[in-house]
C-alpha atoms as a PDB file:
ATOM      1  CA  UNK A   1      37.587 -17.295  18.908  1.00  0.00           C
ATOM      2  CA  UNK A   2      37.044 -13.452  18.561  1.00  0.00           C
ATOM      3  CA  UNK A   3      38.330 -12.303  15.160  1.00  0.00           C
ATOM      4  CA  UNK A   4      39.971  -8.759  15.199  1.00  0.00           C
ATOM      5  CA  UNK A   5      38.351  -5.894  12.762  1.00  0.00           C
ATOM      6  CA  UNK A   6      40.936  -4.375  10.513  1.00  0.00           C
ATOM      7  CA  UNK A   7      41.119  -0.531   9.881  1.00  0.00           C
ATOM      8  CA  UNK A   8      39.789  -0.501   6.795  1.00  0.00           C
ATOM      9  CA  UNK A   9      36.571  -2.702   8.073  1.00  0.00           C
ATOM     10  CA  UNK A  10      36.449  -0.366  10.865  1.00  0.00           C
ATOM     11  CA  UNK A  11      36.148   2.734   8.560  1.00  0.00           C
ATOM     12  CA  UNK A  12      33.804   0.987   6.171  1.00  0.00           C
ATOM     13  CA  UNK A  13      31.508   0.133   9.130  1.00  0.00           C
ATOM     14  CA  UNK A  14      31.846   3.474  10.610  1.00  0.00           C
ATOM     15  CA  UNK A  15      31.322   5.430   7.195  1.00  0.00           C
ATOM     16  CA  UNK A  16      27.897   2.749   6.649  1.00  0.00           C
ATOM     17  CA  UNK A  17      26.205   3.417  10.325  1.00  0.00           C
ATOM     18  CA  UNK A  18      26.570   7.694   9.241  1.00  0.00           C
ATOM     19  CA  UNK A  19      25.079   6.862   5.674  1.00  0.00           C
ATOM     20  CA  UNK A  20      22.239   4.527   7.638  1.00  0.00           C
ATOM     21  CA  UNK A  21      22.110   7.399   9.782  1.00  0.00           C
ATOM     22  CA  UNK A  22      21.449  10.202   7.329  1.00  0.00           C
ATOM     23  CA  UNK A  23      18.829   8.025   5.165  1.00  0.00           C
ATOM     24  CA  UNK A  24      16.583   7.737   7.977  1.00  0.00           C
ATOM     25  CA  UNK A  25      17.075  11.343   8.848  1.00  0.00           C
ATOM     26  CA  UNK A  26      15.931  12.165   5.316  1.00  0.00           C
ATOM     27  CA  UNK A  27      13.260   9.642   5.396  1.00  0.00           C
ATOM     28  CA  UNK A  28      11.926  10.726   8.883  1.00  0.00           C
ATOM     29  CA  UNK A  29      12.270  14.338   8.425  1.00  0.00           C
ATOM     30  CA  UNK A  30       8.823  14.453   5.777  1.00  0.00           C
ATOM     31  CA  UNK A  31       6.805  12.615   8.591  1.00  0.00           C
ATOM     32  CA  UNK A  32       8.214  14.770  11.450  1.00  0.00           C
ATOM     33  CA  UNK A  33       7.781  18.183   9.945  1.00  0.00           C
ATOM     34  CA  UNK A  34       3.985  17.051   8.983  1.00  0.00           C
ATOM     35  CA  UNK A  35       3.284  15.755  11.869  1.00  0.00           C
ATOM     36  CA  UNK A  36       4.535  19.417  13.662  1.00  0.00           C
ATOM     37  CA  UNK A  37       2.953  21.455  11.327  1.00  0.00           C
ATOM     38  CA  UNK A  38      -0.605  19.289  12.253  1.00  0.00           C
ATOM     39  CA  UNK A  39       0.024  21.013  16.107  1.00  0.00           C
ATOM     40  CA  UNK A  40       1.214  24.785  14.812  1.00  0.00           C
ATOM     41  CA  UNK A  41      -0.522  27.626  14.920  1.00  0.00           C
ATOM     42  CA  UNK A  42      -1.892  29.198  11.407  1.00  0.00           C
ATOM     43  CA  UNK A  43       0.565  32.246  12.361  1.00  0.00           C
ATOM     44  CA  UNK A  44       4.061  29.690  12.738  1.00  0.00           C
ATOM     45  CA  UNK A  45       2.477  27.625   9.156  1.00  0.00           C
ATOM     46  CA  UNK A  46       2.478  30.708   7.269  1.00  0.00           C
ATOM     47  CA  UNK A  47       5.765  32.407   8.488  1.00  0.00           C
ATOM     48  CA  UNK A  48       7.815  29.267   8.122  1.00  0.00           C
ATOM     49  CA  UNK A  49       8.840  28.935  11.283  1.00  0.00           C
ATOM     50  CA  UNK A  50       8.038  24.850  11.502  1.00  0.00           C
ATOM     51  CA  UNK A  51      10.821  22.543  11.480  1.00  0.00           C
ATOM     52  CA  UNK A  52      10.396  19.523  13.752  1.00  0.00           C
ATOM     53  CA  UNK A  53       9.033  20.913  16.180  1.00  0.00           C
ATOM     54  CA  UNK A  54       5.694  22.530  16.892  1.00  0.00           C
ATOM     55  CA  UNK A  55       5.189  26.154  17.028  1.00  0.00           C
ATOM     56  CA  UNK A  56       2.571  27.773  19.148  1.00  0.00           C
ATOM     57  CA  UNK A  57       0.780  24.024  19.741  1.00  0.00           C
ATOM     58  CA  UNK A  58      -2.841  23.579  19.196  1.00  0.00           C
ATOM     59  CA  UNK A  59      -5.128  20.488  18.446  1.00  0.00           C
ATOM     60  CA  UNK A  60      -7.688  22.358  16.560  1.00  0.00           C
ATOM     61  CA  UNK A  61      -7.153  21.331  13.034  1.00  0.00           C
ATOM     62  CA  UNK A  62      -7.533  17.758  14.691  1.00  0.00           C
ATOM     63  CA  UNK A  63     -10.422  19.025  16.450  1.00  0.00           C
ATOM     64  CA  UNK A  64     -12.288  20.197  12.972  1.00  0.00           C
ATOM     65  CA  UNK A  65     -11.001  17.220  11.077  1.00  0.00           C
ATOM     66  CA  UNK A  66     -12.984  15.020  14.070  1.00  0.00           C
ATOM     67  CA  UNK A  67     -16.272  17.515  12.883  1.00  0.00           C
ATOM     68  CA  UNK A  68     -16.035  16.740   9.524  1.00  0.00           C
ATOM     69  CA  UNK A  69     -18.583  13.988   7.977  1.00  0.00           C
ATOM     70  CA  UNK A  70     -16.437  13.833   4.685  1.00  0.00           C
ATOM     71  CA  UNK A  71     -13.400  13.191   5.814  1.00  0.00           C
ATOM     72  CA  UNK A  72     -14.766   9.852   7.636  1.00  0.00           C
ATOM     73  CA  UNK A  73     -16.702   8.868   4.451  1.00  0.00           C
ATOM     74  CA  UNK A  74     -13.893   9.173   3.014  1.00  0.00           C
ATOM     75  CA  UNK A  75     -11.590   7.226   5.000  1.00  0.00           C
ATOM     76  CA  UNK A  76     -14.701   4.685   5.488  1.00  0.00           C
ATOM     77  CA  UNK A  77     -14.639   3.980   1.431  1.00  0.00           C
ATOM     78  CA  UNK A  78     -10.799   3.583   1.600  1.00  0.00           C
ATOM     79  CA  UNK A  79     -10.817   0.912   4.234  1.00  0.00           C
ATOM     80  CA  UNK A  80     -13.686  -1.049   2.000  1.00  0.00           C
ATOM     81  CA  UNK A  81     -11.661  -0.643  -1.110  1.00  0.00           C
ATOM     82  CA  UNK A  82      -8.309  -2.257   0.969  1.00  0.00           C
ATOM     83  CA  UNK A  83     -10.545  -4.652   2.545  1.00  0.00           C
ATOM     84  CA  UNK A  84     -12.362  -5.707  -0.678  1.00  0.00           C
ATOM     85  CA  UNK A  85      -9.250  -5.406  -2.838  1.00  0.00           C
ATOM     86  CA  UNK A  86      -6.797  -7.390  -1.107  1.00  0.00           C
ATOM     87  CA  UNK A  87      -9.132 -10.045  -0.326  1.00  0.00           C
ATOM     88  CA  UNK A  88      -9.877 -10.427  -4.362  1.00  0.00           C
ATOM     89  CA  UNK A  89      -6.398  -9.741  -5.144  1.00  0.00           C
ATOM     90  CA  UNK A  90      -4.651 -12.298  -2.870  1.00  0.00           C
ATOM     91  CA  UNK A  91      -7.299 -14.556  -3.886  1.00  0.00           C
ATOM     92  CA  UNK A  92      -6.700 -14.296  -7.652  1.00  0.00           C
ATOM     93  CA  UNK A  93      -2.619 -14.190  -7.016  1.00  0.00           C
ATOM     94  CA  UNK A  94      -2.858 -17.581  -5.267  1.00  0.00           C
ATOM     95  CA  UNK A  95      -4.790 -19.289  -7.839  1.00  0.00           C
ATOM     96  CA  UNK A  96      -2.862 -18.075 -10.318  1.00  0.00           C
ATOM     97  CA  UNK A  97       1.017 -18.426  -9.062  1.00  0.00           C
ATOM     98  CA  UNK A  98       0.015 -21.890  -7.931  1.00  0.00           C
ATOM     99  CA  UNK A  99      -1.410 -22.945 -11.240  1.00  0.00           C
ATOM    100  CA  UNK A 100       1.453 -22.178 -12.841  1.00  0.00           C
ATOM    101  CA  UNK A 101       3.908 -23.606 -10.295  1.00  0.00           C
ATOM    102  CA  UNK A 102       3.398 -26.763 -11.229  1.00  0.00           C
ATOM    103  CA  UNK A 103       5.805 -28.825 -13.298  1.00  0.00           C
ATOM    104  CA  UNK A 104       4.991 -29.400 -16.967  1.00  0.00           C
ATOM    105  CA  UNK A 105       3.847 -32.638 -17.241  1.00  0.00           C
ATOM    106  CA  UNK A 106       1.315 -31.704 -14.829  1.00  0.00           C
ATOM    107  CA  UNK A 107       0.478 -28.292 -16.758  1.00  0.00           C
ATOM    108  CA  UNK A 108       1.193 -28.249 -20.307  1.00  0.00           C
ATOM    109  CA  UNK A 109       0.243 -24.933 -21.396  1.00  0.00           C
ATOM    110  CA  UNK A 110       2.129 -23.232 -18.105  1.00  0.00           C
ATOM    111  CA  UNK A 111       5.218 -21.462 -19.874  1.00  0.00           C
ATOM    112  CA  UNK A 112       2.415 -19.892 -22.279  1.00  0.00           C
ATOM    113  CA  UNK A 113      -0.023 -18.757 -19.397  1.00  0.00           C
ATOM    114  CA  UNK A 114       3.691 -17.308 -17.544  1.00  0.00           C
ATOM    115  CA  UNK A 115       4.377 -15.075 -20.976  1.00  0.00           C
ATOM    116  CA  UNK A 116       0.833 -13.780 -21.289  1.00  0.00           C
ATOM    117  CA  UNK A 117       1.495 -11.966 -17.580  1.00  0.00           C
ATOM    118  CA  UNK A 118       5.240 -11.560 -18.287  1.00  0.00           C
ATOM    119  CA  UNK A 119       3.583  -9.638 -21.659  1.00  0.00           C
ATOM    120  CA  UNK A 120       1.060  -7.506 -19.068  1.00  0.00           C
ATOM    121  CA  UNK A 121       4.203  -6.102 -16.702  1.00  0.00           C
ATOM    122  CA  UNK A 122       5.299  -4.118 -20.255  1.00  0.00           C
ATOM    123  CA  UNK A 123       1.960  -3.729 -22.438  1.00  0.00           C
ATOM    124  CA  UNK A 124      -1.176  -2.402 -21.586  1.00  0.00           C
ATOM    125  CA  UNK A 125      -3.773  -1.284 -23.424  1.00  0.00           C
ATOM    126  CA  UNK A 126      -4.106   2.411 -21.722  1.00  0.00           C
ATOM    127  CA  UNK A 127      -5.986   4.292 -19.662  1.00  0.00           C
ATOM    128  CA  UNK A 128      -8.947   5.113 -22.421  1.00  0.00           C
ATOM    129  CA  UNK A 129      -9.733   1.362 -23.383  1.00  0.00           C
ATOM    130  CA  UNK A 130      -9.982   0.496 -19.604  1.00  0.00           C
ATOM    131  CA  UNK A 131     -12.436   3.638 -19.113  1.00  0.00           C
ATOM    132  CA  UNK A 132     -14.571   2.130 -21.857  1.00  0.00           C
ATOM    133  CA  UNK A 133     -14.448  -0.989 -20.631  1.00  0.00           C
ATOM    134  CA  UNK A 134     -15.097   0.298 -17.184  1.00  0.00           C
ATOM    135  CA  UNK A 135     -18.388   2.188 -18.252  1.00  0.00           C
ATOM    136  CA  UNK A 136     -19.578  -1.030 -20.589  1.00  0.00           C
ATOM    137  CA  UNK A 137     -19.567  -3.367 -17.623  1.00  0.00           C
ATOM    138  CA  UNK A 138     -21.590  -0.991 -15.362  1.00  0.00           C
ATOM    139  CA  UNK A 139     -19.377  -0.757 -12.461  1.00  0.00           C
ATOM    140  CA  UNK A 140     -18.340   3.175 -13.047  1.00  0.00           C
ATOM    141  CA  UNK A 141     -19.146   5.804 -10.127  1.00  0.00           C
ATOM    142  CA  UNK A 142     -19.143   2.113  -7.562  1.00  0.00           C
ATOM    143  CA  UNK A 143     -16.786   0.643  -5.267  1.00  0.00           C
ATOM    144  CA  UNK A 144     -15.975  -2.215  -7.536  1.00  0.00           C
ATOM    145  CA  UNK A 145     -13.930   0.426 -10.310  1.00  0.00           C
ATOM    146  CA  UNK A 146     -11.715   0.895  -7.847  1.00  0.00           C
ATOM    147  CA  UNK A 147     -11.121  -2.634  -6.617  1.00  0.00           C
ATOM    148  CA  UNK A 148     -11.374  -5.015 -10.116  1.00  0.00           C
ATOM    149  CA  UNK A 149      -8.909  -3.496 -12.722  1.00  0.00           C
ATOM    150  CA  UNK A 150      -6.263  -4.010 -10.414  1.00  0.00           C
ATOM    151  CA  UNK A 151      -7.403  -6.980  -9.116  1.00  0.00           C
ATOM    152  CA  UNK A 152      -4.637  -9.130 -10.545  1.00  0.00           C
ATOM    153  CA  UNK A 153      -0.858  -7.797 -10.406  1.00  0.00           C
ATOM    154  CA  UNK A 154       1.677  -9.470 -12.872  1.00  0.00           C
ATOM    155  CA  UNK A 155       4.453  -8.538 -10.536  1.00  0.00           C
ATOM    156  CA  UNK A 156       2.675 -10.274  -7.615  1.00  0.00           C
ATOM    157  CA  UNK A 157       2.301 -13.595  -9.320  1.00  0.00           C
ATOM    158  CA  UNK A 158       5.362 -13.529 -10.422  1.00  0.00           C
ATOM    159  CA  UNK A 159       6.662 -13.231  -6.786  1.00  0.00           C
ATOM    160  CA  UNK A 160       4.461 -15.589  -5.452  1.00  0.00           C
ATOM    161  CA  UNK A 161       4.594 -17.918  -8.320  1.00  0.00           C
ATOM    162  CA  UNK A 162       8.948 -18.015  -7.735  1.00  0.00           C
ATOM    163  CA  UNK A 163       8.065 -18.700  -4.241  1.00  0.00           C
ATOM    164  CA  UNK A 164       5.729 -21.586  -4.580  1.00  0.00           C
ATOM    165  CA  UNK A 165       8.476 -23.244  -6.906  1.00  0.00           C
ATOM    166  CA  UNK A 166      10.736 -22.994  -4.021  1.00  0.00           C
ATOM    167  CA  UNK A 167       8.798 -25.491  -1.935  1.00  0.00           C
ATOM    168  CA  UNK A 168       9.271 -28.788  -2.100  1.00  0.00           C
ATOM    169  CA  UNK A 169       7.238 -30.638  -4.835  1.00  0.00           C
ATOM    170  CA  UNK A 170       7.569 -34.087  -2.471  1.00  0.00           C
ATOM    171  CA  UNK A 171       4.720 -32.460  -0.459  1.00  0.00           C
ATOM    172  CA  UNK A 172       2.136 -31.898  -3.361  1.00  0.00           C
ATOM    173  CA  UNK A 173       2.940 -35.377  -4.415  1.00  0.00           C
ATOM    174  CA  UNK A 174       2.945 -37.145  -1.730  1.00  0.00           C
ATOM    175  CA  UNK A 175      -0.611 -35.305  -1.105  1.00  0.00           C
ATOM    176  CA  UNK A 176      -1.539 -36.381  -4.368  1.00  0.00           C
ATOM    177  CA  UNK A 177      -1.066 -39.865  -4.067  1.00  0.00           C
ATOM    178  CA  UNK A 178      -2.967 -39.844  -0.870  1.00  0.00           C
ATOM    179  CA  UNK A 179      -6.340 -38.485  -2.879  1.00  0.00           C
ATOM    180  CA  UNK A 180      -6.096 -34.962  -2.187  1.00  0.00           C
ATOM    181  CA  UNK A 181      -6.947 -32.879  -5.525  1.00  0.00           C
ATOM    182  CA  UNK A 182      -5.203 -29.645  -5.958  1.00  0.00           C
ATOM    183  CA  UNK A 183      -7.931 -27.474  -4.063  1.00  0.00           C
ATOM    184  CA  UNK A 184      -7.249 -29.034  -0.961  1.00  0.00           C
ATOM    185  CA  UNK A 185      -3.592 -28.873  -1.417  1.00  0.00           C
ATOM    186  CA  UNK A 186      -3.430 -25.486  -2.276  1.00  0.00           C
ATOM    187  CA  UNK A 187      -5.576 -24.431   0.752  1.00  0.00           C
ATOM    188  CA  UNK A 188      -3.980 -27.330   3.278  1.00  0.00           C
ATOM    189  CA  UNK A 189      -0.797 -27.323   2.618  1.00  0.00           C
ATOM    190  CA  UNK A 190       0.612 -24.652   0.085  1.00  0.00           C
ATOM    191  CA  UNK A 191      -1.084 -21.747   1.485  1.00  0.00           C
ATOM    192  CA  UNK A 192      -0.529 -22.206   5.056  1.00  0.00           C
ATOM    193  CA  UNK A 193       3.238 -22.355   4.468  1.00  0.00           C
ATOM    194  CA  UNK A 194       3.431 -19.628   2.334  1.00  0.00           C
ATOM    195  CA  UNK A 195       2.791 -16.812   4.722  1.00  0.00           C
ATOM    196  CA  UNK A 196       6.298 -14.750   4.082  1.00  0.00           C
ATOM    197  CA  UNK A 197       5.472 -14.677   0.596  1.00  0.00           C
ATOM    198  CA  UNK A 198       1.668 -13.409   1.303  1.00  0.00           C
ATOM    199  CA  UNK A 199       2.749 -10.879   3.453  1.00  0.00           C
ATOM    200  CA  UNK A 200       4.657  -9.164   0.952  1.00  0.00           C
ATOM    201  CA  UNK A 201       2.158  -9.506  -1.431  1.00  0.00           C
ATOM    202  CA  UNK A 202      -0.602  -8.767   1.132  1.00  0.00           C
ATOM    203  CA  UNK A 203       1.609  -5.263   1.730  1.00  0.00           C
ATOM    204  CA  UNK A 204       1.928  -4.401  -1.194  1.00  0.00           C
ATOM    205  CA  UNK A 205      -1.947  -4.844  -2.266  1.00  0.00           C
ATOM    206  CA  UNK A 206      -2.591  -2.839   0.620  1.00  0.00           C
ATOM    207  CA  UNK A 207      -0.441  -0.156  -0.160  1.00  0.00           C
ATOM    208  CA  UNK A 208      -1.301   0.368  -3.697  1.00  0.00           C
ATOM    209  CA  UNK A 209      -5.146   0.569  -3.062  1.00  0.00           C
ATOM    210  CA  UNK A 210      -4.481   2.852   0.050  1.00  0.00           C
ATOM    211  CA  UNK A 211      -2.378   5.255  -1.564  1.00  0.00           C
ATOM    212  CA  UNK A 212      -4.140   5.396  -4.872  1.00  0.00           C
ATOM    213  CA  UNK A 213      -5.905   8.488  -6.039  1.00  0.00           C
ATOM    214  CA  UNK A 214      -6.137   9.228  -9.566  1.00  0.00           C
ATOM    215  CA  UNK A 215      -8.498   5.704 -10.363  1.00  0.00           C
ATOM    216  CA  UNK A 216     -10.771   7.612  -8.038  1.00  0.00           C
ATOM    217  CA  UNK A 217     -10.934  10.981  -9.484  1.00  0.00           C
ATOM    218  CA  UNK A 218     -11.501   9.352 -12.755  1.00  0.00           C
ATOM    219  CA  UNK A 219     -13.911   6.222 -12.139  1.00  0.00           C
ATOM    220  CA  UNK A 220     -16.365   8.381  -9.684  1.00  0.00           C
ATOM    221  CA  UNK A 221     -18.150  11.160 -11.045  1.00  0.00           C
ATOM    222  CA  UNK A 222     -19.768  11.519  -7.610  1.00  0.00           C
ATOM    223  CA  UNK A 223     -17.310  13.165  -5.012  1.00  0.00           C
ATOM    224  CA  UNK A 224     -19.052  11.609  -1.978  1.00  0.00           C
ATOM    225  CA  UNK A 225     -18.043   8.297  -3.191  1.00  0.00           C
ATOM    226  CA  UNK A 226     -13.978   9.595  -3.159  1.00  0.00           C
ATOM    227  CA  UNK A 227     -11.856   7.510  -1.274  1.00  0.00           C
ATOM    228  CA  UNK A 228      -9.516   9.385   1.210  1.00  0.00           C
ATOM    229  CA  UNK A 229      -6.655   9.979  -0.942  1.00  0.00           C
ATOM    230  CA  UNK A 230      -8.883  11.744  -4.340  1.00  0.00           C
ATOM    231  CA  UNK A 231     -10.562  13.603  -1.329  1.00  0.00           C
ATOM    232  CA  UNK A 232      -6.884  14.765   0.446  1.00  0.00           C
ATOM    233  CA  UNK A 233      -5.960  15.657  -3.073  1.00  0.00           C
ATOM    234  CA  UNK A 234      -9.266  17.910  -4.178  1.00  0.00           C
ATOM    235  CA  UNK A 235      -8.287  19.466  -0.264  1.00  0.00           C
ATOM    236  CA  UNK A 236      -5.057  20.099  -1.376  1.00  0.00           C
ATOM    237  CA  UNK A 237      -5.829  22.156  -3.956  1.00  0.00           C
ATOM    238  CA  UNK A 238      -8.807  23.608  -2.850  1.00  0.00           C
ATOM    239  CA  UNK A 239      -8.492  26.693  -0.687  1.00  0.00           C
ATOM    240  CA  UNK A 240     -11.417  25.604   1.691  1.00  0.00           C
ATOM    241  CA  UNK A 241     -10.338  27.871   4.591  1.00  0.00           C
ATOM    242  CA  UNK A 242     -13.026  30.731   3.908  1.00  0.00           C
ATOM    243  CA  UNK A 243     -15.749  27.994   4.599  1.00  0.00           C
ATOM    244  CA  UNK A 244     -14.705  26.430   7.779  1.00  0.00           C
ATOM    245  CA  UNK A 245     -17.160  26.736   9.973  1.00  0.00           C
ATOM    246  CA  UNK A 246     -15.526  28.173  13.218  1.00  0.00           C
ATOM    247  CA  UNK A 247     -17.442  28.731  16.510  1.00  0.00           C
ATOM    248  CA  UNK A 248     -14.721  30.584  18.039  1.00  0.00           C
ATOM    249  CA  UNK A 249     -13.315  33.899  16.680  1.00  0.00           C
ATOM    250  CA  UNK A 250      -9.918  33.271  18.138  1.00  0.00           C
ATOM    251  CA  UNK A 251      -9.901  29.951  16.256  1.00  0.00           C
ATOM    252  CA  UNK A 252      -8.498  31.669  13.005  1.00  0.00           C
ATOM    253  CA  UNK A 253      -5.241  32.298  14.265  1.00  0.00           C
ATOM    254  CA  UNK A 254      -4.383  28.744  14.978  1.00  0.00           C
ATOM    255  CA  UNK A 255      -6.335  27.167  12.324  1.00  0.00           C
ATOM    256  CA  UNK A 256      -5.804  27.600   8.268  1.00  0.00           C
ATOM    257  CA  UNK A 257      -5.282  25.234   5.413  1.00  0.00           C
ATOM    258  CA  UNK A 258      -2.137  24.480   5.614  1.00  0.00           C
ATOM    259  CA  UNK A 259      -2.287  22.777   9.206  1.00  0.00           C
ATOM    260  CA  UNK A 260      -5.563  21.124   8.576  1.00  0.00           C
ATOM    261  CA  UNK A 261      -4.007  19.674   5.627  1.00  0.00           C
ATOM    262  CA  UNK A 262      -1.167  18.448   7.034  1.00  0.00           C
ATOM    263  CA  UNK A 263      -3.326  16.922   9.752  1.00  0.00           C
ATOM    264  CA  UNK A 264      -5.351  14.838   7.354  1.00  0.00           C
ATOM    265  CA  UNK A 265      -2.641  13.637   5.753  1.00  0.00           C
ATOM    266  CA  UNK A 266      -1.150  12.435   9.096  1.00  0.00           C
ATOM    267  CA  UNK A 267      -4.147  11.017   9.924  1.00  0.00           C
ATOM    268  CA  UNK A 268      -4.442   8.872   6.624  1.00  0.00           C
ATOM    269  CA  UNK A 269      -0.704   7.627   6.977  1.00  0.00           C
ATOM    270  CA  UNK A 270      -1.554   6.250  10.700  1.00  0.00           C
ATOM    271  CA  UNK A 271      -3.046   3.352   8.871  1.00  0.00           C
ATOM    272  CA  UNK A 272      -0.064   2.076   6.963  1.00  0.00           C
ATOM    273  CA  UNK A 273       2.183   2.753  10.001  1.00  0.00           C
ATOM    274  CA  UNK A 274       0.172   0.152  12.337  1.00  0.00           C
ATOM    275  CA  UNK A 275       0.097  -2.520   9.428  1.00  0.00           C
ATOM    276  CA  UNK A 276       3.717  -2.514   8.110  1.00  0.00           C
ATOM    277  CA  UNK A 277       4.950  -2.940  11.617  1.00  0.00           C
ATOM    278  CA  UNK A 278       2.699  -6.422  12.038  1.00  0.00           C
ATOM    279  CA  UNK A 279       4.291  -7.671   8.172  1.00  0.00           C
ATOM    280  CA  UNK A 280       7.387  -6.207   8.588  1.00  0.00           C
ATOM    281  CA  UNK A 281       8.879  -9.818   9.892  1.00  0.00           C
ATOM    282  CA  UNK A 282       7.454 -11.315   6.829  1.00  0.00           C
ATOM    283  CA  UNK A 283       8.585  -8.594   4.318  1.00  0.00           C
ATOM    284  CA  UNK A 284      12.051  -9.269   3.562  1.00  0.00           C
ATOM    285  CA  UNK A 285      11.570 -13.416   3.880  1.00  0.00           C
ATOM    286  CA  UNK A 286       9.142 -13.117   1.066  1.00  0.00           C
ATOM    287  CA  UNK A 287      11.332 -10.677  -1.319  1.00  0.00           C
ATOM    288  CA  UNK A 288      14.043 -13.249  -0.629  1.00  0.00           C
ATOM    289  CA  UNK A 289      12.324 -16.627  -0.567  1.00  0.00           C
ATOM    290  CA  UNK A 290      12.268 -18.232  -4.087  1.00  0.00           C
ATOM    291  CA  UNK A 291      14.347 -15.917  -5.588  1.00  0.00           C
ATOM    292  CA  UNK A 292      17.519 -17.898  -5.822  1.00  0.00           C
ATOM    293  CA  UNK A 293      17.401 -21.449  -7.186  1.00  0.00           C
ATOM    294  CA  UNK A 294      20.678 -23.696  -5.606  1.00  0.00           C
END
């Protein structure tokens, strides 16, 4: 039986697709007009004359970013810090969300351990204690300042922890009474059924340490150890055009900062574009999952 659509539901729907419509536009057009001005001559950049589309097309701000060592060593030290940081951090969130899933009788102390991280998502002790802290325990100017202080996000187990409250407790006991201790649970049964909610979280790890910039510029005092976005930023607001090394006099009128820039930034988005479309099935199950109790 095919229900018939009422005016009003018509115009709503109609009215939602051109609002749909315009947010991607708007969302899109940052991307597009990057990704144009990667292609343009140095002549189009600087007169304005990119929209969407390139002007004058060229590849060779791609083809000096490909000649440059410290853009690669850059982008190199950013795929260790995701790599090393989401491992440790989904690590750490799964311990701790499924500690504190457990019922009460099983965990005494749980609703204290839940308000010390609730406390964390609105205190912190600031950006000069950490430093300290930081330089004490020897791991300033190395990899491991950029991966450990954020190691452990409140929000995370907070989402994961809801999540692993949603599943049904009959499976941990029934593994229980079988012998299994809460190890093998956690990595037999819990964990392989939670892959929604580790998606999300496994996003949004990846994200954060891809896109991060300022723990860099602060935590390494040595600027070949930068990861790619502290190195797009010093680029940024460097003018570094006067010492590209050019082989071809004609080169400066297609090349200048503005287009290499926007090519590097292309090129360090290109990683986040090929993972969110592999998690993206898992994304909104895990926001969703263990949020509402029936």
């Amino acid at each position: 039986m095919k229900l018939k659509t009422s005016l009003s539901r018509k115009i709503f729907l109609a009215a939602d697709y051109i609002i749909l419509a315009l947010a991607v536009c708007l969302s899109l057009f940052p991307l597009i007009h990057i990704l144009a001005l990667s292609f343009s001559s140095a002549a189009a950049a600087a007169a304005g004359r990119v929209s969407i589309f390139p002007v004058d097309v060229t590849l060779d701000a791609y083809k000096y970013i490909l000649g440059k060592a410290e853009f690669f060593r850059a982008f190199g030290i950013s795929l260790l810090r995701v790599a090393l940081g989401t491992a440790i951090s989904l690590s750490l969130t799964i311990l701790s969300a499924y500690a504190m899933s457990q019922p009460d009788r099983n965990f005494h102390a749980r609703k204290y351990f839940v308000w010390v991280f609730l406390i964390t998502m609105v205190f912190s002790g600031g950006m000069i204690p950490l430093f300290v802290v930081i330089k004490a325990v020897g791991i300033y100017n190395s990899i491991w300042a950029l991966v450990l202080p954020g190691a452990v996000s409140a929000f995370n187990v907070v989402l994961m922890l809801n999540f692993f409250r949603g599943l049904p407790y009959a499976l941990t006991e029934s593994a229980l009474i079988d012998g299994a201790n809460h190890f093998q649970i956690m990595a037999r049964i819990v964990v392989p059924i939670s892959k929604p909610s580790l998606a999300t979280v496994g996003l949004f790890t990846i994200v954060m340490h891809w896109n991060s910039w300022f723990d860099g510029m602060i935590y390494m005092s040595d600027t070949s150890k930068y990861p790619l976005q502290t190195y797009l930023r010093n680029v940024i607001n460097s003018v570094d055009v006067a010492k590209m090394d050019l082989t071809m006099a004609s080169a400066m009128n297609t090349l200048s900062q503005r287009t290499v820039t926007a090519a590097q930034i292309f090129i360090a988005i290109i990683p986040i574009l090929l993972v969110y479309p592999a998690l993206q099935k898992y994304f909104i199950t895990g926001m969703t999952l263990g949020s509402v109790k029936e």
